[in-house]
C-alpha atoms as a PDB file:
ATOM      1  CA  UNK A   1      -2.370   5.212 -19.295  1.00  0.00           C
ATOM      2  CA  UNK A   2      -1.302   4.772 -16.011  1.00  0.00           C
ATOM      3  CA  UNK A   3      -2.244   7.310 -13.127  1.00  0.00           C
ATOM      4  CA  UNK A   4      -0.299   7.855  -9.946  1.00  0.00           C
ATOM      5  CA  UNK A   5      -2.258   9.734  -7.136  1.00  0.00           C
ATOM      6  CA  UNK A   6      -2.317   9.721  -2.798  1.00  0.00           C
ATOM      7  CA  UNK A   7      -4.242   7.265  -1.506  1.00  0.00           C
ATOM      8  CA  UNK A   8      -8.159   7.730  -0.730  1.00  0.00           C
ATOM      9  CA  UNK A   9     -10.500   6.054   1.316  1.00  0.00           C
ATOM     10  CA  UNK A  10     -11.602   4.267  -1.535  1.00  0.00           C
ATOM     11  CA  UNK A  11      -8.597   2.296  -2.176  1.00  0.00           C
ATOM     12  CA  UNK A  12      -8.959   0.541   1.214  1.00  0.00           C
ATOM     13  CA  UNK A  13     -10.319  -2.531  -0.128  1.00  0.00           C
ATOM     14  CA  UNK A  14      -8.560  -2.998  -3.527  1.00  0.00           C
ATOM     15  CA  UNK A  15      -4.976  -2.311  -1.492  1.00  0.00           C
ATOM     16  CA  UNK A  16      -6.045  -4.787   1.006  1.00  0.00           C
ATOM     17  CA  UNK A  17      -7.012  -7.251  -1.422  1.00  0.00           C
ATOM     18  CA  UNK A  18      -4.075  -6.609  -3.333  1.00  0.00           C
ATOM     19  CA  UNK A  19      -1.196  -6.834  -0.704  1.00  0.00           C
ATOM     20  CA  UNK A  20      -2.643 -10.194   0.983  1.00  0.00           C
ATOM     21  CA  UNK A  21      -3.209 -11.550  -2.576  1.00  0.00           C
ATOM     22  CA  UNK A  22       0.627 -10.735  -3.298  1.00  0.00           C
ATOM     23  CA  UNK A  23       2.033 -12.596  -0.218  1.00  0.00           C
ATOM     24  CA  UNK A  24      -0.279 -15.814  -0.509  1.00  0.00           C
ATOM     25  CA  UNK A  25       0.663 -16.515  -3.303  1.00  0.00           C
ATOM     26  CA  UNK A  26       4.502 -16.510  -2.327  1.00  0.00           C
ATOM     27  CA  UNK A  27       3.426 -18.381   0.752  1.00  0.00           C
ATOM     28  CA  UNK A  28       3.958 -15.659   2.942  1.00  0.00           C
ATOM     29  CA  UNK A  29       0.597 -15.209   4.622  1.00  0.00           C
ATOM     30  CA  UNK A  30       2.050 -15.560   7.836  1.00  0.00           C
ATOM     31  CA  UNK A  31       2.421 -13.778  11.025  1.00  0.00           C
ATOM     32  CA  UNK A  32       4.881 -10.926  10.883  1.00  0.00           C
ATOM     33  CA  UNK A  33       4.298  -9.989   7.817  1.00  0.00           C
ATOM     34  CA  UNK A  34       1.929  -7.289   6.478  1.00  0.00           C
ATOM     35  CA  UNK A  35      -0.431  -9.824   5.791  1.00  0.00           C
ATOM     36  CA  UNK A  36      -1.773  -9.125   8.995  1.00  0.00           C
ATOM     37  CA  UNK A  37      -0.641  -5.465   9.367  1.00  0.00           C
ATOM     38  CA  UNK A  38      -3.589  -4.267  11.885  1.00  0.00           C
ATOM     39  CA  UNK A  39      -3.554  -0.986   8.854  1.00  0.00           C
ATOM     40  CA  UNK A  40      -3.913  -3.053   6.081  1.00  0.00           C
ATOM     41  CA  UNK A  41      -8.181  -2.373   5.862  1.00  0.00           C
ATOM     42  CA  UNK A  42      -7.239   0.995   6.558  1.00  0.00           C
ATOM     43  CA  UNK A  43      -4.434   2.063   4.667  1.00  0.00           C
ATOM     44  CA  UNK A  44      -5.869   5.592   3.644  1.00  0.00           C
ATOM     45  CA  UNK A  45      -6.388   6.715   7.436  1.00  0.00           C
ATOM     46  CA  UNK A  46      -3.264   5.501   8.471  1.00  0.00           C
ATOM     47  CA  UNK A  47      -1.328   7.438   6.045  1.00  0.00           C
ATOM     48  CA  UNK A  48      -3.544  10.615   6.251  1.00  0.00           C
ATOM     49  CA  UNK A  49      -3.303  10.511   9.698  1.00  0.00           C
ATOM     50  CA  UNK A  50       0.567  11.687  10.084  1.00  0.00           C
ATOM     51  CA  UNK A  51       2.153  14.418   7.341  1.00  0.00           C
ATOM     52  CA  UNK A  52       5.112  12.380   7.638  1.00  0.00           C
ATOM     53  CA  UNK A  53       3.205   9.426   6.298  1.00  0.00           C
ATOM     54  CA  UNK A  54       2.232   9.484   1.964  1.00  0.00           C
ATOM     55  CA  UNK A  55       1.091   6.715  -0.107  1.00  0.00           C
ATOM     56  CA  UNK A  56       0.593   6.463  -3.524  1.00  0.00           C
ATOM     57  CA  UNK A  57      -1.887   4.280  -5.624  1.00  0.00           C
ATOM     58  CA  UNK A  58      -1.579   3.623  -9.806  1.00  0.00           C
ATOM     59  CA  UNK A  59      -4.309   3.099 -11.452  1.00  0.00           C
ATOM     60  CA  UNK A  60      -5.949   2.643 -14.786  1.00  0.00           C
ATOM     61  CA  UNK A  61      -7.547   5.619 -16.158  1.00  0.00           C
ATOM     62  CA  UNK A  62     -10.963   3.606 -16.080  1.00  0.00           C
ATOM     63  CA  UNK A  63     -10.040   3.889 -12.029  1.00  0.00           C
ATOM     64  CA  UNK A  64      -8.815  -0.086 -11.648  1.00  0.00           C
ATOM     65  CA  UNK A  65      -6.085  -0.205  -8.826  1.00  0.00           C
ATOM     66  CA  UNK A  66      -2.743  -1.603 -10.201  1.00  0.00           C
ATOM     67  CA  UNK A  67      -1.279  -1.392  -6.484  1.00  0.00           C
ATOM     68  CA  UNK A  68       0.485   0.795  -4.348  1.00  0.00           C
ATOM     69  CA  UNK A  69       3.447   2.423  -2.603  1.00  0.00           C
ATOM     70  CA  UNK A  70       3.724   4.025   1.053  1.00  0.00           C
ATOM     71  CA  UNK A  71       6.709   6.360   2.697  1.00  0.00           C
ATOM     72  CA  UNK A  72       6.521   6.837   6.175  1.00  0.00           C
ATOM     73  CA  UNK A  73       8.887   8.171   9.099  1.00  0.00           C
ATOM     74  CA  UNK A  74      11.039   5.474  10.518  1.00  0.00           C
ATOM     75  CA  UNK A  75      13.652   6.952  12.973  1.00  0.00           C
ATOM     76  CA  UNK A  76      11.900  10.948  13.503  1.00  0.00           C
ATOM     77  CA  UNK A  77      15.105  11.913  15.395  1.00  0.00           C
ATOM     78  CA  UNK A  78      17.685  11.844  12.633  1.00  0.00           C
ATOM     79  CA  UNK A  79      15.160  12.296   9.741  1.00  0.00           C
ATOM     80  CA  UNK A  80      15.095   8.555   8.342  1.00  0.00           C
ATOM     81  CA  UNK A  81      12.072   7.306   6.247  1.00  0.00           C
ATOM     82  CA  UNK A  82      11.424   3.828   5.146  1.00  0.00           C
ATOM     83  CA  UNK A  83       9.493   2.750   1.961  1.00  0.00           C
ATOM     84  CA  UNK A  84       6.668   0.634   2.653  1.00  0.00           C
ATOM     85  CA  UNK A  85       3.892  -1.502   1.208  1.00  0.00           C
ATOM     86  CA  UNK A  86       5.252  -1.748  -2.913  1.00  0.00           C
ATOM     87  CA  UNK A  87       3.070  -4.490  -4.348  1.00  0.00           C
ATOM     88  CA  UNK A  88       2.500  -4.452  -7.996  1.00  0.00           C
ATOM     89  CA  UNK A  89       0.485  -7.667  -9.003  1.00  0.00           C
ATOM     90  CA  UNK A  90       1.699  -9.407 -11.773  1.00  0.00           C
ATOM     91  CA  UNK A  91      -0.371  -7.779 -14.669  1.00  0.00           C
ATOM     92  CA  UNK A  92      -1.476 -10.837 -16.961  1.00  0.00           C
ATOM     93  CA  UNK A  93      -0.642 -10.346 -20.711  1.00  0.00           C
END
């Protein structure tokens, strides 16, 4: 079964691993794109650090990291958020 929780500092690595992994292999390891995101090691603080900010991490039930999803505040003023960081590796069958 698959369990959906917020992010911990835990997750840092797999997330990391999991987002750059996602975009290389589409060729998009280039500037501009989160592949460098100065956050990406430290997805858990940066999200904690703001309760505007939530991410949210599936995993196995043995603790494996499927991937992730983040919501964060885009435009504060008139109350806009933006979904951010979805990558869902392509689970091998």
């Amino acid at each position: 079964m698959i369990q959906i929780r917020p992010i911990e500092n835990r997750d840092n690595s797999a997330l990391a691993h999991i987002v750059q992994h996602s975009l290389k292999a589409y060729q998009l390891d280039i500037p501009g794109t989160a592949y460098f995101d100065p956050e990406l090691s430290n997805l858990s603080q940066y999200y904690q650090s703001s309760s505007k900010r939530q991410y949210f991490v599936a995993s196995t039930d043995n603790g494996d990291i499927l991937g992730g999803n983040g919501i964060a505040e885009y435009d504060a003023k008139n109350r806009i958020a933006e979904l951010q960081k979805l990558y869902l590796p392509q689970l091998s069958s």
